[in-house]
N, C-alpha and C. Protein backbone atom coordinates (compact mmCIF):
# COMPACT_ATOMS: atom_id res chain seq x y z
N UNK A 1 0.83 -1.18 0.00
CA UNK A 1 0.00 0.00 0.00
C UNK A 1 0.87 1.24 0.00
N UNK A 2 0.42 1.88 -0.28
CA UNK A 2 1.21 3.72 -0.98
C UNK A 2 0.30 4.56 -0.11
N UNK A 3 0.42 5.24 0.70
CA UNK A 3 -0.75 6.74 1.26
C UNK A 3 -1.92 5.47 1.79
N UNK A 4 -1.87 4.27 2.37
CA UNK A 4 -3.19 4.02 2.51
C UNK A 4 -4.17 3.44 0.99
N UNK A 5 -3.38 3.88 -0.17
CA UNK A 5 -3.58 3.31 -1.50
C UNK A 5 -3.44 2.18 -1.83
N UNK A 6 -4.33 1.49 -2.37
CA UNK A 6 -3.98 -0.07 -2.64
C UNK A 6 -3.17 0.60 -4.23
N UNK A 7 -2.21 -0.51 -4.67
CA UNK A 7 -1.92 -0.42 -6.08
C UNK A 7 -2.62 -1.43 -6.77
N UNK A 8 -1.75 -1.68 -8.09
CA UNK A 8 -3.25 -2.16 -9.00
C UNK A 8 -2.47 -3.85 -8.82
N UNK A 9 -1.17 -3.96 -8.80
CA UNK A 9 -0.74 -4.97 -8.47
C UNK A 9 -1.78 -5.77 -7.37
N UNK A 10 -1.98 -5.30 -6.33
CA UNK A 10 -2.57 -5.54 -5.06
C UNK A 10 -4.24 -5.74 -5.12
N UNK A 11 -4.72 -5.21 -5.76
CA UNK A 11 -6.21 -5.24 -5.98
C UNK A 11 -6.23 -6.45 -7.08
N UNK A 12 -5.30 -6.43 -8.04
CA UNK A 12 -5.52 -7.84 -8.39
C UNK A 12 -5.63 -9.31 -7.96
N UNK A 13 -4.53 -8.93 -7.29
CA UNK A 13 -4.21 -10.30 -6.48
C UNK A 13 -5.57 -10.51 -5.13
N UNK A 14 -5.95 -9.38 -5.05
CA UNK A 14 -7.50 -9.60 -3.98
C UNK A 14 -8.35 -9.78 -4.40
N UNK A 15 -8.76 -9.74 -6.51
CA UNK A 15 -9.42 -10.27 -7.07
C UNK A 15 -9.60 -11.82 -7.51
N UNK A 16 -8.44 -11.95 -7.51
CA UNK A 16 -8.43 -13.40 -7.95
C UNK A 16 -8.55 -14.14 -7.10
N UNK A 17 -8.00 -13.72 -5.38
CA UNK A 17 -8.63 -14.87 -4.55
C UNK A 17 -9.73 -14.94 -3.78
N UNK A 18 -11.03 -14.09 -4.30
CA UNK A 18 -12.10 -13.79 -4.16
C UNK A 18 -12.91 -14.57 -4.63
N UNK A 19 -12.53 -15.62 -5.53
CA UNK A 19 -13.28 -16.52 -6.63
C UNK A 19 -13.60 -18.25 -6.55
N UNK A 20 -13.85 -19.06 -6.60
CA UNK A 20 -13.62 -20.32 -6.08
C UNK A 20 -13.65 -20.56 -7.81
N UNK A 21 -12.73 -21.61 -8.25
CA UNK A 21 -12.81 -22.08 -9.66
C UNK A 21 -13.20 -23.47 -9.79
N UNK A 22 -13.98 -24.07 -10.89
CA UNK A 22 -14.23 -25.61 -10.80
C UNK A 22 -14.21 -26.30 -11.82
N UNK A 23 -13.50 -27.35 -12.27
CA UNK A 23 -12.88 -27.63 -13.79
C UNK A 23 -14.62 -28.77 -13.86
N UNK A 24 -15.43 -28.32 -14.83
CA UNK A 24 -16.42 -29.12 -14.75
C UNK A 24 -16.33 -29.98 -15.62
N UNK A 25 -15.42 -29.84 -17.01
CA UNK A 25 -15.17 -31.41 -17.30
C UNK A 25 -14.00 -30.89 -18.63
N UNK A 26 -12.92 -31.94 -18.73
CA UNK A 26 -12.10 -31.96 -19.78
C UNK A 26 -12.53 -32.60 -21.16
N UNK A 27 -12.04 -32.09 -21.88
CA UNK A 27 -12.00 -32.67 -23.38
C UNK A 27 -10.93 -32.65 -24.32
N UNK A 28 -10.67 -33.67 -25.14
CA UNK A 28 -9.54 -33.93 -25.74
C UNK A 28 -10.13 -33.45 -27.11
N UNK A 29 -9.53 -32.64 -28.23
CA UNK A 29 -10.49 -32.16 -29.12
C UNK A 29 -9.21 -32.10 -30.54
N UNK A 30 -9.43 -32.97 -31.45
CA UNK A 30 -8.68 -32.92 -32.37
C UNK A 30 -8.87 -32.62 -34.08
N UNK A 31 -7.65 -31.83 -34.56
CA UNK A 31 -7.89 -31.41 -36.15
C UNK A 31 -7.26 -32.26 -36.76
N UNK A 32 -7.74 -32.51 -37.95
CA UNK A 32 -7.17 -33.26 -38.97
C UNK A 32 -6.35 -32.85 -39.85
N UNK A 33 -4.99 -32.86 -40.01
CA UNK A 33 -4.17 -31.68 -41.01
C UNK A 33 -3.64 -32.83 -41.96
N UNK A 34 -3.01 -32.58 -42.75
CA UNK A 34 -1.80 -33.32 -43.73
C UNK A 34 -1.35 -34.55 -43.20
N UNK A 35 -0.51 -34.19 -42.38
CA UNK A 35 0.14 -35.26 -41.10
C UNK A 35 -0.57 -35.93 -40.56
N UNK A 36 -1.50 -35.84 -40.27
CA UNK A 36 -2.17 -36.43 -39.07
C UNK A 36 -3.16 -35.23 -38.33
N UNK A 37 -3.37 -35.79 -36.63
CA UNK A 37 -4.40 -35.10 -36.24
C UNK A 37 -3.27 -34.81 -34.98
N UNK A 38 -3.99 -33.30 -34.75
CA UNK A 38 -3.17 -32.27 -33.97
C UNK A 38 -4.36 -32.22 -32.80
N UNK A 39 -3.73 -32.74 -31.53
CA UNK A 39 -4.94 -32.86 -30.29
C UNK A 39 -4.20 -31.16 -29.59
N UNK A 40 -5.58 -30.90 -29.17
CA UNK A 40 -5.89 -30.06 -28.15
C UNK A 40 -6.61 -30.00 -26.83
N UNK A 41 -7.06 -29.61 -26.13
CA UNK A 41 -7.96 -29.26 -24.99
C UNK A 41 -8.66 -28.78 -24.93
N UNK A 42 -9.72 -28.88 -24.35
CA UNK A 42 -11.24 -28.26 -23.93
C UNK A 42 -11.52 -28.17 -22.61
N UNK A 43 -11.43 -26.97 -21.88
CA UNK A 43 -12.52 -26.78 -20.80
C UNK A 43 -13.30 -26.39 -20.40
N UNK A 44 -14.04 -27.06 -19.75
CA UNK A 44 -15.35 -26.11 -19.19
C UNK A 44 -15.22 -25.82 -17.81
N UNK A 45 -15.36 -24.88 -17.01
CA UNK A 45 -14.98 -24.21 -16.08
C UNK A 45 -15.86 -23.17 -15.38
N UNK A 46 -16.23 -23.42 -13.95
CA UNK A 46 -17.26 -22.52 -13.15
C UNK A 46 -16.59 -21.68 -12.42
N UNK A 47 -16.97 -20.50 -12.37
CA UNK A 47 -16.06 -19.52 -11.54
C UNK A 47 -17.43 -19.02 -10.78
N UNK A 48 -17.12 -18.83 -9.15
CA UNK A 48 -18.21 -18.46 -8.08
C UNK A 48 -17.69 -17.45 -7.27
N UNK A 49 -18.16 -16.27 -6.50
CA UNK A 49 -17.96 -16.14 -5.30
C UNK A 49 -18.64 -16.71 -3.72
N UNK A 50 -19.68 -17.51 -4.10
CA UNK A 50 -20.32 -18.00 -3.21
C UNK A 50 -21.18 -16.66 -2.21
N UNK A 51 -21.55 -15.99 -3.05
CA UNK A 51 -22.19 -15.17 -2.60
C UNK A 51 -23.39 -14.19 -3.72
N UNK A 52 -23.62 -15.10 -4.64
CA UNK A 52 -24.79 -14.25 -5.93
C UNK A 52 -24.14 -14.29 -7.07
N UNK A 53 -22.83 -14.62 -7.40
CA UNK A 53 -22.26 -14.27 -8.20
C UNK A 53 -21.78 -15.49 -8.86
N UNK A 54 -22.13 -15.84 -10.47
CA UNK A 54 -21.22 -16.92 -10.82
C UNK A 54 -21.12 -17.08 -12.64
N UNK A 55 -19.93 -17.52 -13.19
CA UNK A 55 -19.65 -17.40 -14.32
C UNK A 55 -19.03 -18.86 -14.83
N UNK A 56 -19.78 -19.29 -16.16
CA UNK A 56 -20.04 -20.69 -16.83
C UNK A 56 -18.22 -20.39 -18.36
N UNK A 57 -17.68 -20.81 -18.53
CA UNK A 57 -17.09 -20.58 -19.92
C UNK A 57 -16.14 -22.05 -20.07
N UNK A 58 -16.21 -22.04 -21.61
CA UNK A 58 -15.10 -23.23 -22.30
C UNK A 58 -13.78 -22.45 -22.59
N UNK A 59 -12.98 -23.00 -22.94
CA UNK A 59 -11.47 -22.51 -23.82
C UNK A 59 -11.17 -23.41 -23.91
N UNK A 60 -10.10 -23.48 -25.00
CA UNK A 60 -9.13 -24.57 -25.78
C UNK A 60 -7.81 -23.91 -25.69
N UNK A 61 -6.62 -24.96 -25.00
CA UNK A 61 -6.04 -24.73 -25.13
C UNK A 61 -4.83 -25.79 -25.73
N UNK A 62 -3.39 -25.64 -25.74
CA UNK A 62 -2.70 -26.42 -25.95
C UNK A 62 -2.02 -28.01 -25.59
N UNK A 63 -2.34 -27.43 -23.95
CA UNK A 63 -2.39 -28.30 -22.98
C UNK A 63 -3.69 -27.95 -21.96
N UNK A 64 -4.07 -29.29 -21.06
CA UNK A 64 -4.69 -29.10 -20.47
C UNK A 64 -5.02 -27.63 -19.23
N UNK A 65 -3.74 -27.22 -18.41
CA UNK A 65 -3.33 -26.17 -17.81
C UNK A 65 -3.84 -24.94 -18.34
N UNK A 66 -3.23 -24.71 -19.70
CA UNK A 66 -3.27 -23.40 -20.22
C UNK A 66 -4.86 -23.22 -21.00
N UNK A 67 -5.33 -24.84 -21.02
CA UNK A 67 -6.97 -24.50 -21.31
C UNK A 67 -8.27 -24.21 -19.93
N UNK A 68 -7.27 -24.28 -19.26
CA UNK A 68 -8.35 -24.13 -18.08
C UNK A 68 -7.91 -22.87 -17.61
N UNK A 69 -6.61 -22.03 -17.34
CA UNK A 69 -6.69 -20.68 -17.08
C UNK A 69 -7.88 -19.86 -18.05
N UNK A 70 -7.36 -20.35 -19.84
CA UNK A 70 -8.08 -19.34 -20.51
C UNK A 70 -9.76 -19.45 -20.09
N UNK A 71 -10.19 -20.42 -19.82
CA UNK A 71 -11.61 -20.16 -19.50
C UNK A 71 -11.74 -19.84 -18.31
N UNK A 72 -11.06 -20.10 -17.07
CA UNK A 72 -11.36 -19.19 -15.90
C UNK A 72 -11.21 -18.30 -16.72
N UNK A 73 -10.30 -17.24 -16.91
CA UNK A 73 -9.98 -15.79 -17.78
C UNK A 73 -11.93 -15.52 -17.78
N UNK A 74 -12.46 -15.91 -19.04
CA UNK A 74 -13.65 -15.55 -19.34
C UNK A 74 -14.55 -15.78 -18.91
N UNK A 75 -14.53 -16.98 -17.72
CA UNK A 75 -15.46 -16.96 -17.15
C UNK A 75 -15.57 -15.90 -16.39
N UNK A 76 -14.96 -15.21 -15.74
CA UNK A 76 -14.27 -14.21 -14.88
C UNK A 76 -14.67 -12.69 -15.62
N UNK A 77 -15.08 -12.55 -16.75
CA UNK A 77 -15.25 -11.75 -17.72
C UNK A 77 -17.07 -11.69 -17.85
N UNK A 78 -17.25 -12.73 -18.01
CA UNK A 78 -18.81 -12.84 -17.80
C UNK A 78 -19.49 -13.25 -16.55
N UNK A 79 -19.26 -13.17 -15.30
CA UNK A 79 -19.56 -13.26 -14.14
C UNK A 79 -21.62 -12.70 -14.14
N UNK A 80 -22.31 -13.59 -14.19
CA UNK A 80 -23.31 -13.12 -13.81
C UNK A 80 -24.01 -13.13 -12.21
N UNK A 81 -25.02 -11.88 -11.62
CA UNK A 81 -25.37 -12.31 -10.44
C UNK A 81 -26.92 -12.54 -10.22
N UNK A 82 -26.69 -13.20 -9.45
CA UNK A 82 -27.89 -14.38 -9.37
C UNK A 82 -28.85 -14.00 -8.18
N UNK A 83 -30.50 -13.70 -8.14
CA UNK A 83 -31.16 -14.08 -6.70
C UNK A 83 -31.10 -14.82 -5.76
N UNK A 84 -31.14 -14.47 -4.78
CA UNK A 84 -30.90 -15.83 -3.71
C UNK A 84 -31.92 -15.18 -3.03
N UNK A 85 -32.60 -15.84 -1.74
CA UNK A 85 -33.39 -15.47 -1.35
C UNK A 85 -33.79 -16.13 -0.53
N UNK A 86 -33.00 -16.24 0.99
CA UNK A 86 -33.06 -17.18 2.29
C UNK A 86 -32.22 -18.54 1.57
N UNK A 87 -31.18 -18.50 1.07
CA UNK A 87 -30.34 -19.29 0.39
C UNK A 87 -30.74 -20.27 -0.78
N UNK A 88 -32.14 -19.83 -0.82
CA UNK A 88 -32.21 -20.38 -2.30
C UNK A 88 -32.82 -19.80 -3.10
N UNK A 89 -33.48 -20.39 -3.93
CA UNK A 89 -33.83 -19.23 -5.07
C UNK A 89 -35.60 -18.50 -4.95
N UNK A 90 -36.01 -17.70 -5.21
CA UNK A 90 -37.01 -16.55 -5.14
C UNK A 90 -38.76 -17.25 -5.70
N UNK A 91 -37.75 -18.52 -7.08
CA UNK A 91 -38.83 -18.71 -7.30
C UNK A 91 -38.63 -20.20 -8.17
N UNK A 92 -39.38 -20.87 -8.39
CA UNK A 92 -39.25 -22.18 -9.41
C UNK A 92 -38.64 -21.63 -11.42
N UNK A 93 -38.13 -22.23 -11.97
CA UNK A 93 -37.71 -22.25 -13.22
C UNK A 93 -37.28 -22.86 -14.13
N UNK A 94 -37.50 -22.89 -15.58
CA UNK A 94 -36.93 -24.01 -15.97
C UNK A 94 -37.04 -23.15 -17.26
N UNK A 95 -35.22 -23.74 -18.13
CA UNK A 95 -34.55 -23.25 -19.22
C UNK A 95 -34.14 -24.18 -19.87
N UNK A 96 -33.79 -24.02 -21.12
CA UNK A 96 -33.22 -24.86 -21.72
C UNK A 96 -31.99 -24.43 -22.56
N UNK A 97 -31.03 -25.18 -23.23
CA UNK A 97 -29.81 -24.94 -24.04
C UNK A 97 -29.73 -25.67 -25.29
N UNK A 98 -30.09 -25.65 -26.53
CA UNK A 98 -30.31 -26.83 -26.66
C UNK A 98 -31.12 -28.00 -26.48
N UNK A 99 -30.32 -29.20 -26.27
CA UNK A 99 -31.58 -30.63 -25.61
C UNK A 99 -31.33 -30.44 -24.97
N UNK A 100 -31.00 -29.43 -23.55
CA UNK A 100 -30.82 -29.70 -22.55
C UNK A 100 -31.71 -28.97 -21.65
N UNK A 101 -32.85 -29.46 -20.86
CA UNK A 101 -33.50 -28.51 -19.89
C UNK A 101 -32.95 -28.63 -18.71
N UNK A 102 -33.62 -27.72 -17.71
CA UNK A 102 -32.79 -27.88 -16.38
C UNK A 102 -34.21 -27.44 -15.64
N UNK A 103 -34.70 -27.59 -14.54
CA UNK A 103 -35.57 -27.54 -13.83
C UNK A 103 -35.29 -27.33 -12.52
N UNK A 104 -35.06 -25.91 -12.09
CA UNK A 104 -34.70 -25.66 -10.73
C UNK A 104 -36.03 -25.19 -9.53
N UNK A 105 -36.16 -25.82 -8.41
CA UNK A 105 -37.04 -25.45 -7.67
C UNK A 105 -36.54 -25.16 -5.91
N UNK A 106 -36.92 -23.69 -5.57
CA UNK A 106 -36.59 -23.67 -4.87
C UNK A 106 -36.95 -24.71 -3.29
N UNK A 107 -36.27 -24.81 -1.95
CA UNK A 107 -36.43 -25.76 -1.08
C UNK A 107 -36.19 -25.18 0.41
N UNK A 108 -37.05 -25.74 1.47
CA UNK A 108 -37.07 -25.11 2.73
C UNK A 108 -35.69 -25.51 3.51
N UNK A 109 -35.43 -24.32 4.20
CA UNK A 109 -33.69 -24.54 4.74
C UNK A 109 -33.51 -26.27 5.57
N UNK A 110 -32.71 -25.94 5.43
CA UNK A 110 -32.40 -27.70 5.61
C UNK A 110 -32.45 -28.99 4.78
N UNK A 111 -32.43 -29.05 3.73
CA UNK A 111 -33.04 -29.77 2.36
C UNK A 111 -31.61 -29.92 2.13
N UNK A 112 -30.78 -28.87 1.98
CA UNK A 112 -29.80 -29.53 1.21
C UNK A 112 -29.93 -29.17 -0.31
N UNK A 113 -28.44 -29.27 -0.65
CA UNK A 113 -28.43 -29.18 -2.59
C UNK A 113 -28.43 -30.38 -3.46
N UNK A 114 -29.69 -30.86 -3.98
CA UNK A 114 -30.11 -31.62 -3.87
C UNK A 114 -30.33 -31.74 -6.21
N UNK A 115 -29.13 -31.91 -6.22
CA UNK A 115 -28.93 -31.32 -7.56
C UNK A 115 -27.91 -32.87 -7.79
N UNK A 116 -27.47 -32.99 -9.20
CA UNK A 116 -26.30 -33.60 -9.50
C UNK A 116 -24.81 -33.03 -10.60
N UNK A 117 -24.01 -33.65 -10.31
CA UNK A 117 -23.09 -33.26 -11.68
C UNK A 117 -22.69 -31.72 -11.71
N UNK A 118 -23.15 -31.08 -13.14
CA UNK A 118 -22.39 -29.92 -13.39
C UNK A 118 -23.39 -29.12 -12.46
N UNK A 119 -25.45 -29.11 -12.61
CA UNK A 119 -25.67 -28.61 -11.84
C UNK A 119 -25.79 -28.29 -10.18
N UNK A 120 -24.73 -29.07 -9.83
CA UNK A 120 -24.48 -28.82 -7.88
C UNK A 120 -23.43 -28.49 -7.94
N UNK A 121 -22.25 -28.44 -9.21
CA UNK A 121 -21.17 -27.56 -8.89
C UNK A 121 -21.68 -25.89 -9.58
N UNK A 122 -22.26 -25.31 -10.42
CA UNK A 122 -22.75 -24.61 -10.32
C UNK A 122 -23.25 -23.56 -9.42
N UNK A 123 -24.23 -24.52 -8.90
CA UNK A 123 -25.24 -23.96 -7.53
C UNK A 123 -24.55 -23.80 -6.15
N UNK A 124 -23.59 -24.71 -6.05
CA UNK A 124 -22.36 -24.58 -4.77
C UNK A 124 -21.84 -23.24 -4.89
N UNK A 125 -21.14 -23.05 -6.03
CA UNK A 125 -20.32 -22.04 -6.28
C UNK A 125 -21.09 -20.51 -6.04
N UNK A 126 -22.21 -20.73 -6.65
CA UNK A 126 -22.81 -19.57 -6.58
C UNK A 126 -23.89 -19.30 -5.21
N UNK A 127 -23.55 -20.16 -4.54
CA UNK A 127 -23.79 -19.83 -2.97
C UNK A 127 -25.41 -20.21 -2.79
N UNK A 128 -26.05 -20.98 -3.42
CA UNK A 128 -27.08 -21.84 -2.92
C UNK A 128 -27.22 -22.69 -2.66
N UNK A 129 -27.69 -23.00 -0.98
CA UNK A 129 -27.63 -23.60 0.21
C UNK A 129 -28.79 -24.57 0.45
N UNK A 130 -29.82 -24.50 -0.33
CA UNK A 130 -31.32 -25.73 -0.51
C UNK A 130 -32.07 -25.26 -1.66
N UNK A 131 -31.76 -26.49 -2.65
CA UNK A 131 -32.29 -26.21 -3.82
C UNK A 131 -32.32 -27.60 -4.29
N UNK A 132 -33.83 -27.60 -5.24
CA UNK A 132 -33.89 -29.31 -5.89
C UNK A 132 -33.69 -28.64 -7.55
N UNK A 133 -33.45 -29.97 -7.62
CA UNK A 133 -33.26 -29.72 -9.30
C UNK A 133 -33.29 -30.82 -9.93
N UNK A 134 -33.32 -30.76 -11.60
CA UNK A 134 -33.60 -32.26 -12.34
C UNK A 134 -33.32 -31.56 -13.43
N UNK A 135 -32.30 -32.29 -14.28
CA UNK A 135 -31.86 -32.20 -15.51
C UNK A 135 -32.62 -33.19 -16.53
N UNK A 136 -33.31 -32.37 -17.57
CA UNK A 136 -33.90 -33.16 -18.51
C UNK A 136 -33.48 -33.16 -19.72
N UNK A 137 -33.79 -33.84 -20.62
CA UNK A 137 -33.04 -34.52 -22.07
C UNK A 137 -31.45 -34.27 -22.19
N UNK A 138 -31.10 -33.85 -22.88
CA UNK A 138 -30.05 -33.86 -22.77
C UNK A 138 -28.66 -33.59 -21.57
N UNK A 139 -27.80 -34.93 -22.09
CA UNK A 139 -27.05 -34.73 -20.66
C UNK A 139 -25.57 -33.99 -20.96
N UNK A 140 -25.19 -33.39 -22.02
CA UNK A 140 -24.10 -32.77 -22.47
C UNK A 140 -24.07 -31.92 -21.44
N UNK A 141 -22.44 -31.94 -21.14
CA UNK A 141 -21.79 -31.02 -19.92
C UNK A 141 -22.57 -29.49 -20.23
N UNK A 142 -21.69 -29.39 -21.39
CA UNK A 142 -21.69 -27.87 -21.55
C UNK A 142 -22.90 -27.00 -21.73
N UNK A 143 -23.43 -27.47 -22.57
CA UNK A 143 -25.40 -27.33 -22.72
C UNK A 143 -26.00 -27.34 -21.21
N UNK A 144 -25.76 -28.56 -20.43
CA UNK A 144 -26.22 -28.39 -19.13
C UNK A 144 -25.92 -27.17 -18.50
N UNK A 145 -24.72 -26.58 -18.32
CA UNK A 145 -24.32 -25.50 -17.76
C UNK A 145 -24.57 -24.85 -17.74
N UNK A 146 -25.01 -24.52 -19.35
CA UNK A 146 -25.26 -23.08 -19.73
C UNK A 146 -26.69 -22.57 -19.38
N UNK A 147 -27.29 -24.11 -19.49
CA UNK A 147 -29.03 -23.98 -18.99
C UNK A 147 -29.41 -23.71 -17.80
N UNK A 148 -28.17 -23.88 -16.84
CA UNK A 148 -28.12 -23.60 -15.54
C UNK A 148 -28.15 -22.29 -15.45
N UNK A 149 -27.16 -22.10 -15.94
CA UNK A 149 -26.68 -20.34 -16.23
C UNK A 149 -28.46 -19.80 -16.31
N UNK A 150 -28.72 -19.81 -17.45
CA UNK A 150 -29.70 -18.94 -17.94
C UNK A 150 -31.02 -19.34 -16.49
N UNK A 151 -30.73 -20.26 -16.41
CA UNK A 151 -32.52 -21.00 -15.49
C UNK A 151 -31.78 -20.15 -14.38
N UNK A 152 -30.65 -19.44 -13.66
CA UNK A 152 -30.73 -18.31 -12.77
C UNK A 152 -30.85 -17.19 -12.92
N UNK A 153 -30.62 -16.91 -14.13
CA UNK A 153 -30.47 -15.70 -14.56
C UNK A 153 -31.91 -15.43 -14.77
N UNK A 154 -32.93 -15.98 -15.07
CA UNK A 154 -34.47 -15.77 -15.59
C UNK A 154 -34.94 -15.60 -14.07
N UNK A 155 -34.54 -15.73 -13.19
CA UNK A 155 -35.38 -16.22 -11.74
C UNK A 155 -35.19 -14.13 -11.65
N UNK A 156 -36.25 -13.61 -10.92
CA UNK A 156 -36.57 -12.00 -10.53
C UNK A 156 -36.86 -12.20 -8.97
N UNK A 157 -36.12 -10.86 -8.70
CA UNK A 157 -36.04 -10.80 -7.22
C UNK A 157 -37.75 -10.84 -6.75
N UNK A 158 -37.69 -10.77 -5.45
CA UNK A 158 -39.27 -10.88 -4.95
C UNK A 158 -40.17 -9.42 -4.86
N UNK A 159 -38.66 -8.47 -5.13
CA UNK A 159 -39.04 -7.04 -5.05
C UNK A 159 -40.00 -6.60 -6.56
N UNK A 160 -39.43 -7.20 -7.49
CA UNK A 160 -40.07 -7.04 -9.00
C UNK A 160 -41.37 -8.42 -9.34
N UNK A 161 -41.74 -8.69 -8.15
CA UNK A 161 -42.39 -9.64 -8.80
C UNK A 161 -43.95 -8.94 -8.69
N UNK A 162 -44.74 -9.21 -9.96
CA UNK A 162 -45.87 -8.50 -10.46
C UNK A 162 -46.88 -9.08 -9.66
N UNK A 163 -47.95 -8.85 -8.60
CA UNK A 163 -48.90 -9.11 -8.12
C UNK A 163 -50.57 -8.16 -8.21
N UNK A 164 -51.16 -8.79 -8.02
CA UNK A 164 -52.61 -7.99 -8.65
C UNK A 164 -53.39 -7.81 -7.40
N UNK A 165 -53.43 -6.90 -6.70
CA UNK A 165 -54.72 -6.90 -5.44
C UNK A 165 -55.83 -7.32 -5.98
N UNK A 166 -56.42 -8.37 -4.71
CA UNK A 166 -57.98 -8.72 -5.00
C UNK A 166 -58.84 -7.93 -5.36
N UNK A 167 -59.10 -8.28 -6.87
CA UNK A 167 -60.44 -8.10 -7.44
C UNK A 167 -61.30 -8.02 -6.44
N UNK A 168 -62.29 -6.79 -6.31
CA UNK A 168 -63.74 -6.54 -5.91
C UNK A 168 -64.78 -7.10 -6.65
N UNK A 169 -65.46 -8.23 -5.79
CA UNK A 169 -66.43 -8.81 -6.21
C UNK A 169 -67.34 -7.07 -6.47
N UNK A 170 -67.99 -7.51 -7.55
CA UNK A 170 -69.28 -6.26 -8.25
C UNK A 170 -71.06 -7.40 -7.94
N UNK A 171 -71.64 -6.61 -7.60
CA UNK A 171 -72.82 -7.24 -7.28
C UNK A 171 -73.44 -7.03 -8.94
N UNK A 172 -73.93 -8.33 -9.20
CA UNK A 172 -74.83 -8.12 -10.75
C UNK A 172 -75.50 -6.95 -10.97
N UNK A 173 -75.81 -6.34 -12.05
CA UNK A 173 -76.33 -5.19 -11.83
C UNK A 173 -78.22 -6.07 -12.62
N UNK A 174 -78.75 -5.53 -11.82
CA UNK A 174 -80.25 -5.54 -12.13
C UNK A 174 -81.03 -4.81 -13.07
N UNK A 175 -81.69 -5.56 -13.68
CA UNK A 175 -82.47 -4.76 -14.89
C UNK A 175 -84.13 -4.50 -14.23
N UNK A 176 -84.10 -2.67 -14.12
CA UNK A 176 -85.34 -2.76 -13.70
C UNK A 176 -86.26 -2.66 -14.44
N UNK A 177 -87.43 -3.58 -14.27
CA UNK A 177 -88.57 -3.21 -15.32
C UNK A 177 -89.00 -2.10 -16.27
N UNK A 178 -89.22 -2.07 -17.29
CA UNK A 178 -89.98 -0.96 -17.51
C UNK A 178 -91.06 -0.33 -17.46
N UNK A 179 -91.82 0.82 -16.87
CA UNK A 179 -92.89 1.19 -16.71
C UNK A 179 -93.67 0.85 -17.79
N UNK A 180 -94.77 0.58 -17.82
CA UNK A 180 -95.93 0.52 -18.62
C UNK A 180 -96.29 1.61 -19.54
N UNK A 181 -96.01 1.36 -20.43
CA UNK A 181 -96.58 2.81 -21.14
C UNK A 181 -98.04 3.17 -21.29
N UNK A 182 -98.80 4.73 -20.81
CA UNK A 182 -99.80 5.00 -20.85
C UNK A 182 -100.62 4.76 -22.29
N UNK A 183 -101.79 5.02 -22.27
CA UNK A 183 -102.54 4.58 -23.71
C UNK A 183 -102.25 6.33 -23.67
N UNK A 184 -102.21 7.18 -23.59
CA UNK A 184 -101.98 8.53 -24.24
C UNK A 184 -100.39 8.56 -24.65
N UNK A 185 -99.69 8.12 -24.20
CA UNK A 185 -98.10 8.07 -25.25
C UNK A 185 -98.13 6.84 -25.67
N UNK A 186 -98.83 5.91 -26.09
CA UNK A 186 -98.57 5.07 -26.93
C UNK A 186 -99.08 5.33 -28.61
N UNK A 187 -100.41 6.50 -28.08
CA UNK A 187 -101.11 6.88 -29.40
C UNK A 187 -99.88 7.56 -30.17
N UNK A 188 -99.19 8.32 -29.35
CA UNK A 188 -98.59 9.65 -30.07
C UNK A 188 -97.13 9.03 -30.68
């Protein structure tokens, strides 16, 4: 620190260990050239603060290592934040990616995360504490993820949520007879 000043050196380094990272699955991914086939890497990668905040991304890299920094990197870049709401979520939802749906419903404290696979590392990361969930059709990592992604991102705080005060019952309205018309205005 400088004057009580953080430098930028220093604020970085308090950024990065602010984050929890989670390699959600590797892939071996190869081109076909002249020679032969030239392998690479694929990762997919969750970045959380465990507190509302969480970011889904792939990268390819050369080696395994240098493919999983580059997608932390962007996951870290697209960080979205999420409702929570007594540690789980505000409201029920369900998204899809692809074949992949995801069906999140929120759960009373003590339940537990009650999720599998990519979606409970997800939901860990991003700091929800009782939540059910069920992944439907498709079971691809990455599609799953992303459906995760979006099925929090669609959920609205409880502050924006649209409600209608009770309708006032209206009593039928009555048709009153009509008077009889006199034989002197019926002539005329």
């Amino acid at each position: 620190m400088v004057d009580g000043k953080k430098t930028a050196a220093q604020s970085i380094d308090l950024g990065e260990k602010q984050f929890e990272e989670r390699v959600l699955h590797i892939d071996r991914v190869a081109r076909v050239v002249k020679g032969g086939r030239r392998f690479r890497f694929r990762a997919l990668v969750a970045v959380g603060d465990k507190k509302g905040q969480v970011g889904v991304a792939t990268a390819k890299g050369a080696d395994v290592t240098s493919a999983v920094s580059k997608a932390v990197d962007v996951a870290k870049k697209n960080m979205q934040t999420i409702n929570i709401y007594n540690g789980t979520f505000p409201h029920e939802a369900e998204e899809s990616v692809s074949g992949a749906r995801i069906l999140l419903r929120p759960a009373a404290p003590g339940t537990g995360l009650i999720a599998g696979g990519v979606v409970r590392v997800v939901l860990e990361i991003g700091g929800i504490q009782n939540a059910l969930s069920k992944s439907l059709g498709s079971s691809n990592k990455l599609n799953v993820a992303y459906a995760t992604l979006k099925a929090l991102q669609s959920m609205k705080p409880a502050t924006e949520w649209v409600t209608r005060p009770a309708a006032k019952t209206k009593a039928p309205k009555t048709v009153k007879p009509k008077k009889a018309e006199s034989k002197s205005e019926a002539k005329k």
